[in-house]
Protein backbone atom coordinates (compact mmCIF):
# COMPACT_ATOMS: atom_id res chain seq x y z
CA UNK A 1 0.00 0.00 0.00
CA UNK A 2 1.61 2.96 -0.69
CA UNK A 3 1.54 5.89 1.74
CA UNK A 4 0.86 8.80 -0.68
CA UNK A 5 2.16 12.45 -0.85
CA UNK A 6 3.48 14.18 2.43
CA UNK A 7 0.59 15.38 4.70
CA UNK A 8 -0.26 19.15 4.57
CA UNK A 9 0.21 21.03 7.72
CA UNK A 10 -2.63 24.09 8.76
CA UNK A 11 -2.81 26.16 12.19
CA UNK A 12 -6.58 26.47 13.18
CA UNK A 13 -7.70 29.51 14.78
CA UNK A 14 -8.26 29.29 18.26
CA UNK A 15 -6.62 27.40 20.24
CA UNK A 16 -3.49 27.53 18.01
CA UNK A 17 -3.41 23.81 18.04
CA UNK A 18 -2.50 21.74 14.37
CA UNK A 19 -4.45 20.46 11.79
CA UNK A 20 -2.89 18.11 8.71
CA UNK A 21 -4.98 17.05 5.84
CA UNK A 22 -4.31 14.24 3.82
CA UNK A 23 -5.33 11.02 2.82
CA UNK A 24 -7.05 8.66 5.70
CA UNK A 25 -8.47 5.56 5.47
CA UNK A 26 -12.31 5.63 6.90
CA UNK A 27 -14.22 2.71 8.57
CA UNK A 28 -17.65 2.39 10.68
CA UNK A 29 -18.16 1.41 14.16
CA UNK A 30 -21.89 1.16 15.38
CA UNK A 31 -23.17 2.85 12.14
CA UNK A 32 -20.97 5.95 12.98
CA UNK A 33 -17.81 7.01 10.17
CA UNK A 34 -14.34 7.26 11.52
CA UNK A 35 -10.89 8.20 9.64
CA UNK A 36 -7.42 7.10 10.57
CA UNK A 37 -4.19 8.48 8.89
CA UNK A 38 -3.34 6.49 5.87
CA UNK A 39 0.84 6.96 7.25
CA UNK A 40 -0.64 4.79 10.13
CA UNK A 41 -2.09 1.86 7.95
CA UNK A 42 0.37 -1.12 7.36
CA UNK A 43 -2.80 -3.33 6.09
CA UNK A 44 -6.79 -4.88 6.17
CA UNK A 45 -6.97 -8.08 7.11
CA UNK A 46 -10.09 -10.55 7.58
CA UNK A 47 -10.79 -11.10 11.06
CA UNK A 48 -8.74 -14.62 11.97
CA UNK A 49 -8.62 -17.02 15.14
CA UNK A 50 -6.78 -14.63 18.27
CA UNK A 51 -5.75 -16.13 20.63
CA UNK A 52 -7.23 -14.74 23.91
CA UNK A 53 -4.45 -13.53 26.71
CA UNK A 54 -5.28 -13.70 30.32
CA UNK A 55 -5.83 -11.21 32.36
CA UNK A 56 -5.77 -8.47 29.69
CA UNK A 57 -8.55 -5.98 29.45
CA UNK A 58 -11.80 -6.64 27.94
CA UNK A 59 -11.12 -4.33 24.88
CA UNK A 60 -7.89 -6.79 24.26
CA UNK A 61 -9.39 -9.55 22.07
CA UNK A 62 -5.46 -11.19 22.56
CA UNK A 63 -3.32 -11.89 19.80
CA UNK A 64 -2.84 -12.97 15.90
CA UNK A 65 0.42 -14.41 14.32
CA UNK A 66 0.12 -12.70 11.28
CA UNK A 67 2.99 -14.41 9.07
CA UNK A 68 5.31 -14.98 12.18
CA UNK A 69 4.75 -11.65 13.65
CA UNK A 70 2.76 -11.82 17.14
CA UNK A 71 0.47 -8.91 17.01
CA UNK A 72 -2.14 -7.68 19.57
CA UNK A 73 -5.68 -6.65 19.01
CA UNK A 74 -7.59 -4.24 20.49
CA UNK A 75 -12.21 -4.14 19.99
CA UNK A 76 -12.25 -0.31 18.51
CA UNK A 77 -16.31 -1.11 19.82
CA UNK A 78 -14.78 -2.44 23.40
CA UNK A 79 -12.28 0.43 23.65
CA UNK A 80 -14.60 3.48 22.94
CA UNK A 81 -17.38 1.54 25.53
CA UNK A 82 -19.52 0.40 22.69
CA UNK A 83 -21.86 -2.65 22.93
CA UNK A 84 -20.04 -5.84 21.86
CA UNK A 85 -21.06 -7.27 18.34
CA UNK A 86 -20.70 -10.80 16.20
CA UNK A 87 -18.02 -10.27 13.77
CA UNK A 88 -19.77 -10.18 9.98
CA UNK A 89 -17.94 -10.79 6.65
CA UNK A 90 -17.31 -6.80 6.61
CA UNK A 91 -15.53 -7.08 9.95
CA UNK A 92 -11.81 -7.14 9.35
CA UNK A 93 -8.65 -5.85 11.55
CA UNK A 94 -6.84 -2.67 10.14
CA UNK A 95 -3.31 -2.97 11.41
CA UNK A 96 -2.13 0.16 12.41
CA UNK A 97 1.67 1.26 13.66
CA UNK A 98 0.47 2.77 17.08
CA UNK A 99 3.74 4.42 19.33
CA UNK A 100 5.97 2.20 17.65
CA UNK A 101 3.99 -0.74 17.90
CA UNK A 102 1.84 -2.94 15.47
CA UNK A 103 -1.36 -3.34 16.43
CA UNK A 104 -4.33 -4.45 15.09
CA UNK A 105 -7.96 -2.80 15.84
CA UNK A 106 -11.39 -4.54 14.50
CA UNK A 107 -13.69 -2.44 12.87
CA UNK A 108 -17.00 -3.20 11.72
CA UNK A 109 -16.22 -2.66 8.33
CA UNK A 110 -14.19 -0.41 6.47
CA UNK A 111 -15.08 2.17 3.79
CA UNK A 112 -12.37 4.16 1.56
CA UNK A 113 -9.73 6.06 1.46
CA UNK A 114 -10.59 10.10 1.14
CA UNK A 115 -8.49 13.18 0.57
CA UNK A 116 -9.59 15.38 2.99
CA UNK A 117 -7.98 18.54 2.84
CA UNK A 118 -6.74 20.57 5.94
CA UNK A 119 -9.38 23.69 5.72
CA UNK A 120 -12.14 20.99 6.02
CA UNK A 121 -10.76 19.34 9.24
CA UNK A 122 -12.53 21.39 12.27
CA UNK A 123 -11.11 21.18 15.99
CA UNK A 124 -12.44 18.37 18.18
CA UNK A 125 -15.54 19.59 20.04
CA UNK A 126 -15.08 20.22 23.50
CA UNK A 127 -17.50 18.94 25.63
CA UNK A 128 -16.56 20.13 29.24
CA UNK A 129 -13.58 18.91 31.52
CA UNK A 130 -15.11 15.71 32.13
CA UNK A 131 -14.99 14.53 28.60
CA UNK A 132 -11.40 13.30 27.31
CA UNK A 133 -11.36 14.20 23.55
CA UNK A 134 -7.43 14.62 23.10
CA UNK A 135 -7.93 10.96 20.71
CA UNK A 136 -9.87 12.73 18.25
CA UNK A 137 -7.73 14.17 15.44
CA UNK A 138 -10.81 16.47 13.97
CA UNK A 139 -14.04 16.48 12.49
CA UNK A 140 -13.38 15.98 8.92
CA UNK A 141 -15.34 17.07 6.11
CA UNK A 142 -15.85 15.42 3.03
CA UNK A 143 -18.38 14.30 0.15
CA UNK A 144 -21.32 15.98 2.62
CA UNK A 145 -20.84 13.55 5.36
CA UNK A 146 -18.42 14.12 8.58
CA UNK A 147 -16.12 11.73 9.93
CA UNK A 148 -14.31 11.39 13.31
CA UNK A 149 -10.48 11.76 12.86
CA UNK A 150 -8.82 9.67 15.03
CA UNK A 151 -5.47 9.81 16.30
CA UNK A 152 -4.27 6.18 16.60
CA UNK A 153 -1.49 6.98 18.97
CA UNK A 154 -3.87 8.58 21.67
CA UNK A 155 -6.38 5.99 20.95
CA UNK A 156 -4.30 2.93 21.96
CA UNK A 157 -1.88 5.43 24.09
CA UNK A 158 -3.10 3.29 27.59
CA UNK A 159 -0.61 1.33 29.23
CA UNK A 160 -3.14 -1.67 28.80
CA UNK A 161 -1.83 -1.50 25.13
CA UNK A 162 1.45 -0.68 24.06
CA UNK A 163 3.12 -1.05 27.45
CA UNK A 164 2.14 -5.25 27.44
CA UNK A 165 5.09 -7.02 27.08
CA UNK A 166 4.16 -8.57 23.73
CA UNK A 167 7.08 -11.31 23.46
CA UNK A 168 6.08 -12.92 26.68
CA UNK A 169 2.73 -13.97 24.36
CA UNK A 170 4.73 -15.26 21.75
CA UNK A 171 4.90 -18.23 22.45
CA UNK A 172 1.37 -18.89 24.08
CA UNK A 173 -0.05 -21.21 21.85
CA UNK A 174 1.24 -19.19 18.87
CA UNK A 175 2.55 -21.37 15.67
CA UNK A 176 5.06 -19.28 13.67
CA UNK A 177 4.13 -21.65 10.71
CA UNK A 178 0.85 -20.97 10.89
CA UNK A 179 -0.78 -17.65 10.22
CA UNK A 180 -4.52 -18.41 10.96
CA UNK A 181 -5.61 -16.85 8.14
CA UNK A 182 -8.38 -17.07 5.87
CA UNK A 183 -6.95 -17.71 2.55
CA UNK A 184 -10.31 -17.09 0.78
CA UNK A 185 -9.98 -13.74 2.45
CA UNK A 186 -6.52 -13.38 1.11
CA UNK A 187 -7.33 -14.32 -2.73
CA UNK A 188 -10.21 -11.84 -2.38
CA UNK A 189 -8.19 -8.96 -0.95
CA UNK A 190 -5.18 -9.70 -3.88
């Protein structure tokens, strides 16, 4: 996949804070539109058998050996406190690079990639002291819909995620031969 011109840098009014447009890859959770940053994509991948890790939280489904690589996945649904739901055919895992770590999130299904540009990102809303919106990116505009930007980092910034000592799980049922993948899944997404 390839990662596409730079991204375009804006200051927003207010607050002084920083806005970049570019390209981001957009994907729905409970009917709502969200957008990650295309730079932060490594790849979509059908949902496969994870293997569940003990006393992880909830939001951590566990772990999938994507070819040889032990990678740990996180419910978007789970982590933003949305009701649990069966995975579908649309569900799939975007695997992100999150604070110098791959991880993969689930998604209920994921929609295109859009150019949005940096004038029609707006500022987060704020929504009072008691509501932690430092994960959202923006409100991008585009095509007459909005989207919630994300910013993968913040997203998966809790310890419970990135700060798990990953190659303790390696080797937790995890066969390095054997990717668990769905190879119907694979000659579709080729």
């Amino acid at each position: 996949m390839s990662n596409g011109p730079a991204m375009n840098t804006a200051a927003s009014g207010a607050g002084g804070s920083r806005r970049n447009g570019g390209k981001f890859l957009t994907f729905f959770l409970a009917g709502e539109e969200y957008g990650l940053e295309i730079l932060k994509v490594h790849e979509i991948i059908g949902v496969m058998a994870i293997t569940p890790v003990p006393r992880t939280p909830e939001f951590i489904q566990g772990v999938i050996n994507l070819r040889g690589k032990v990678i740990p996945v996180v419910d978007l649904r789970l982590k933003f406190g949305m009701e649990s739901k069966e995975h579908t055919e649309e569900t799939c895992v975007i695997v992100v690079q999150a604070r110098g770590h791959e991880i993969g999130v689930i998604v209920d299904k994921v929609s295109e990639v859009l150019d949005i540009n940096a004038q029609d990102i707006e500022d987060a809303p704020s929504f009072g002291s008691e509501v932690n919106t430092d994960y959202i990116l923006g409100i991008g505009k585009a095509e007459g819909r909005v989207r919630l930007l994300l910013d993968i980092d913040k997203v998966l910034a809790s310890g419970d995620v990135v700060e798990v000592d990953w190659s303790a799980v390696s080797s937790a049922g995890m066969d390095a031969n054997s990717t668990g993948e769905d190879p119907a899944f694979e000659r579709a997404a080729a």
